[in-house]
Protein backbone atom coordinates (compact mmCIF):
# COMPACT_ATOMS: atom_id res chain seq x y z
CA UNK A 1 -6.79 -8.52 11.44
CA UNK A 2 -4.75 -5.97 8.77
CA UNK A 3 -6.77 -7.23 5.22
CA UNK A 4 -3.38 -6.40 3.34
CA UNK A 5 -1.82 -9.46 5.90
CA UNK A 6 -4.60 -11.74 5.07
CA UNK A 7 -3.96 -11.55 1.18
CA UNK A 8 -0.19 -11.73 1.70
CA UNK A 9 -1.15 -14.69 3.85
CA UNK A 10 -3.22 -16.03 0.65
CA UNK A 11 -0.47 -14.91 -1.88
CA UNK A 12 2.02 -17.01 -0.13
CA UNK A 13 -0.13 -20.06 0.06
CA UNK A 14 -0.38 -19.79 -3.71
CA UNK A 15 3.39 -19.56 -4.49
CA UNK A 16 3.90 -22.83 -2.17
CA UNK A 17 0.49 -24.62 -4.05
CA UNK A 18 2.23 -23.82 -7.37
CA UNK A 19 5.46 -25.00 -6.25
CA UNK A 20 3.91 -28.31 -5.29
CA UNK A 21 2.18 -28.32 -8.85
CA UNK A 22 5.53 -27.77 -10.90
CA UNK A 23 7.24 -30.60 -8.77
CA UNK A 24 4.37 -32.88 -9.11
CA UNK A 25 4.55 -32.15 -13.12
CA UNK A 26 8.02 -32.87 -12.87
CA UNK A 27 8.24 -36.15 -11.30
CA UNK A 28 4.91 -37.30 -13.08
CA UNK A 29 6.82 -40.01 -15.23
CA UNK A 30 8.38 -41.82 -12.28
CA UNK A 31 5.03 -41.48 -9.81
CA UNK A 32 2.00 -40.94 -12.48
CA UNK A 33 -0.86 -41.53 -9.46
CA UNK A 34 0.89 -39.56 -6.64
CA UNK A 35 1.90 -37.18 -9.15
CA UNK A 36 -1.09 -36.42 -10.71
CA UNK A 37 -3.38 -36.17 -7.63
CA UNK A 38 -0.41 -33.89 -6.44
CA UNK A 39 -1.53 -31.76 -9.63
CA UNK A 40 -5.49 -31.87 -9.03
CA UNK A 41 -5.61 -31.19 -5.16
CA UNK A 42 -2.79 -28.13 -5.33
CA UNK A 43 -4.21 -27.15 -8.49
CA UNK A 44 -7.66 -26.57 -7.34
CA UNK A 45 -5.99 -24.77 -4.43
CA UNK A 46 -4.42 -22.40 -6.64
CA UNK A 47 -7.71 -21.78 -7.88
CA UNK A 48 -9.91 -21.76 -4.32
CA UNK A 49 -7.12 -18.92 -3.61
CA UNK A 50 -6.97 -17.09 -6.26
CA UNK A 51 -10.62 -16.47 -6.33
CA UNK A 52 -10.39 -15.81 -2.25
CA UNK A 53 -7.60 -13.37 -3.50
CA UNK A 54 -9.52 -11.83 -6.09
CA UNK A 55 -12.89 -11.44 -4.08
CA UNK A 56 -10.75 -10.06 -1.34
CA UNK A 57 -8.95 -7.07 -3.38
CA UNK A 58 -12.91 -6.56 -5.02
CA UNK A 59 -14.69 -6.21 -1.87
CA UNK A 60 -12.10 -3.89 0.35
CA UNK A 61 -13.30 -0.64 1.22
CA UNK A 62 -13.12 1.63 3.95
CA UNK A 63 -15.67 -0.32 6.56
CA UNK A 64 -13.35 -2.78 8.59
CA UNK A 65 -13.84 -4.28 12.26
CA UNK A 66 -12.12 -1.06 13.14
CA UNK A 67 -15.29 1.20 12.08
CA UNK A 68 -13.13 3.28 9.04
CA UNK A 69 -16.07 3.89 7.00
CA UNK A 70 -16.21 5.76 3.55
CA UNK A 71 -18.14 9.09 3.29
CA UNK A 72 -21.72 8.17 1.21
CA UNK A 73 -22.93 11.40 0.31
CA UNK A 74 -22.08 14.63 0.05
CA UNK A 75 -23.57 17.50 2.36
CA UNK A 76 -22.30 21.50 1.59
CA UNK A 77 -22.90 24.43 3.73
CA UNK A 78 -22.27 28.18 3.93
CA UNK A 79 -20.38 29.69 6.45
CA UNK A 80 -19.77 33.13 8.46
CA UNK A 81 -16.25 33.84 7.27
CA UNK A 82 -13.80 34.40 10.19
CA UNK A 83 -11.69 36.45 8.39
CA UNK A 84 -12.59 40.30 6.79
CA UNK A 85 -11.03 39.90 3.74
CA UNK A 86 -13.40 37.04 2.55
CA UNK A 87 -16.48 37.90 1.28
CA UNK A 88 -18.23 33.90 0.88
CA UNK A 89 -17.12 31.21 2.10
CA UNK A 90 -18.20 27.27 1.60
CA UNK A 91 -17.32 23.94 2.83
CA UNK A 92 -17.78 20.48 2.85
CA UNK A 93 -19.81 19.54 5.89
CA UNK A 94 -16.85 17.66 8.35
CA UNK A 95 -16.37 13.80 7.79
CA UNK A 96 -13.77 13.51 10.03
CA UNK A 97 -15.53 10.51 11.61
CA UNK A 98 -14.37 9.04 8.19
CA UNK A 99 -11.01 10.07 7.98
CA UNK A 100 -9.32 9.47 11.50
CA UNK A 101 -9.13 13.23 11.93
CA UNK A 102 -7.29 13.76 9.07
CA UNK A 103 -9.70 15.65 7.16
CA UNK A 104 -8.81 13.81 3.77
CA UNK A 105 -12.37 14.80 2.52
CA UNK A 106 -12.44 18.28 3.64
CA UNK A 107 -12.89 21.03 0.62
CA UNK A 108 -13.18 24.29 1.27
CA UNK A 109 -13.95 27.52 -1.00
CA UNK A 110 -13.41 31.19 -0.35
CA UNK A 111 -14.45 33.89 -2.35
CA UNK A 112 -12.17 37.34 -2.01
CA UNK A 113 -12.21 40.52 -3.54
CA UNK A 114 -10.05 39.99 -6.10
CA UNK A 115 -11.17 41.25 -9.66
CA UNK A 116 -8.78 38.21 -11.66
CA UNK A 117 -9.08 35.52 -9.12
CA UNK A 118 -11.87 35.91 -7.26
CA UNK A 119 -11.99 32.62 -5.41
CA UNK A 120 -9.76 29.82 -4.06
CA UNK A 121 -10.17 26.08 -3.65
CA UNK A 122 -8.53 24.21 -1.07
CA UNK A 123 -8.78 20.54 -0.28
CA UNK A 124 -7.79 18.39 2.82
CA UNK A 125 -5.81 15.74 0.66
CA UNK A 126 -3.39 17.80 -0.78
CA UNK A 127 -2.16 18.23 2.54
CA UNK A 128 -1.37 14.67 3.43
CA UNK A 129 -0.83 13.30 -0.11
CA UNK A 130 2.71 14.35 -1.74
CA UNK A 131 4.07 11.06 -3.25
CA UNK A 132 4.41 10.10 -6.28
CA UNK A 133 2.57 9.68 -8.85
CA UNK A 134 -0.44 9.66 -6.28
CA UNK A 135 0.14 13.57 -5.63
CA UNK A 136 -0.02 14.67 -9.26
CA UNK A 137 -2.87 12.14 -9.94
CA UNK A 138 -4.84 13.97 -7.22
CA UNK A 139 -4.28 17.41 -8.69
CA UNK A 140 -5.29 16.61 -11.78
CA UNK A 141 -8.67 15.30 -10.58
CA UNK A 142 -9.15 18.45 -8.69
CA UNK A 143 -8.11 20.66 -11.32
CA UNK A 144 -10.65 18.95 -13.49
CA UNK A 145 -13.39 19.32 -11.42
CA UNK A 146 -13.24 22.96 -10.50
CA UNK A 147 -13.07 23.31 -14.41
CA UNK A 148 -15.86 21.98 -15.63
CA UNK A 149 -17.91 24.26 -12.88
CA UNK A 150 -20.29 26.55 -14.63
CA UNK A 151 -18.68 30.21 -14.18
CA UNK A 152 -15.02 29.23 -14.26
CA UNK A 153 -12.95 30.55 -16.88
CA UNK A 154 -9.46 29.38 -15.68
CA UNK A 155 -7.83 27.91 -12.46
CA UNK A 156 -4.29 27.22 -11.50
CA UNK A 157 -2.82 25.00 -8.44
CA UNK A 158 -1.00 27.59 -6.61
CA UNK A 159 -0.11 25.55 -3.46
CA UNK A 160 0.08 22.16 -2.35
CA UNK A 161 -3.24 22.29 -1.24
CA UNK A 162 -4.92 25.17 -2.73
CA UNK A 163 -6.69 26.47 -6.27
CA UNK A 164 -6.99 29.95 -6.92
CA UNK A 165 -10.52 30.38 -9.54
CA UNK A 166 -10.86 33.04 -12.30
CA UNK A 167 -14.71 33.62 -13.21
CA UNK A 168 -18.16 33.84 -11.44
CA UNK A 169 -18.83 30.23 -10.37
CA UNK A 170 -20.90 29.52 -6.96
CA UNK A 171 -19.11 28.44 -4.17
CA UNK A 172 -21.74 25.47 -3.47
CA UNK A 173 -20.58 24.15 -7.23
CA UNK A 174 -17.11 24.48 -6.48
CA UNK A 175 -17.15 22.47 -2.99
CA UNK A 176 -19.54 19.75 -4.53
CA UNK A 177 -17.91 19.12 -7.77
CA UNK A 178 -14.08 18.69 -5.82
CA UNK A 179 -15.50 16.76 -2.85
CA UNK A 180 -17.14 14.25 -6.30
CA UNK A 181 -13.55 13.93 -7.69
CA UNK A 182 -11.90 13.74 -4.08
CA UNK A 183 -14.57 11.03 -3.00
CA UNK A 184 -13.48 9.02 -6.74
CA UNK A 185 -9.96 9.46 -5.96
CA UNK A 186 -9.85 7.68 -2.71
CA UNK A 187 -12.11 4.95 -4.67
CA UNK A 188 -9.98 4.05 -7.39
CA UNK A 189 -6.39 4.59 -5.11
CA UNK A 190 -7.31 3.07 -1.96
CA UNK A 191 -5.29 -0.36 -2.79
CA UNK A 192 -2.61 1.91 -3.18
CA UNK A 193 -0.98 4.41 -0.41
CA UNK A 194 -4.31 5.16 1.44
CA UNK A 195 -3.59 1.65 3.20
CA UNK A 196 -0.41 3.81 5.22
CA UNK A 197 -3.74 5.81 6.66
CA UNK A 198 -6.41 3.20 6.95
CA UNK A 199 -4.92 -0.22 7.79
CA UNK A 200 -2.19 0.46 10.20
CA UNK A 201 -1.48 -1.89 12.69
């Protein structure tokens, strides 16, 4: 069962419950006994599914019946680049177990030789999330994390996807401190547009 159907489901229960309350406090003069149990019962509905609601929205996460779990931790390792012209290279251990294959969690940082810019950032999410305000939330978040890294003295989003780093952080810093915000971003947005990835019926 979708969970966003179930609290539309409980939503629409509690417009018809407060319907039956406003027409019971309208006709309370001319039927005072059927009128006012009319309140009590549909107004302790209301209640019963508002907290239903409420506990509902609280407890939703990314474990349903269909296995979509959310990543717990966060494991880093270094690679063998595959390309000459990078010199270090580090990633985010794959969680594509958690993300339907679409590598929403996966961070990646390369370091080049480039005397100004010396490394660059880039991040699974970017590529799938481009509305608005969702998108600019995200970069944000990401800019802010490779910022506060030890060893960075400035960073700029130069693609969708993709951070170029001036300074002499460590890649393992980078990876961990982007995959932290990533991780919090899905957390606090996942009542939003994540439901288009996770809860499709």
């Amino acid at each position: 069962m979708n969970p966003q159907t179930d609290n539309f489901k409980i939503i629409g229960a509690i417009i018809v419950c407060s319907i039956l309350v406003f027409i019971g406090i309208l006709f309370r003069e001319q039927h005072k006994v059927m009128s006012y149990l009319n309140i009590g019962f549909f107004g302790i509905g209301i209640i019963a599914l508002t907290i239903q609601l409420l506990t509902n929205l609280r407890s939703m996460s990314f474990s349903d019946e269909r296995g979509v779990k959310f990543p717990t931790q966060i494991e880093i390792e270094q690679v063998t680049p595959s390309d000459n012209e990078i010199l270090e290279e580090w990633l985010r251990v794959s969680v594509k177990d958690f993300d339907r294959g679409l590598d929403l969690h996966g961070v990646y940082a390369s370091k080049v030789d480039d005397a100004e810019f010396p490394w660059y950032v880039s991040f699974g999410a970017g590529e799938f999330i481009r509305e608005e305000p969702f998108a600019s939330t995200l970069y944000e978040a990401v800019g802010n994390a490779i910022e506060k890294v030890e060893g960075v003295r400035k960073t700029y989003h130069e693609d969708t996807e993709k951070f170029i780093v001036a300074g002499s952080p460590s890649g393992y810093d980078l990876v961990y401190s982007v995959s932290d915000a990533i991780d919090n971003y899905m957390i606090n947005h996942k009542l939003n547009w994540l439901n288009q990835f996770f809860y499709k019926t």
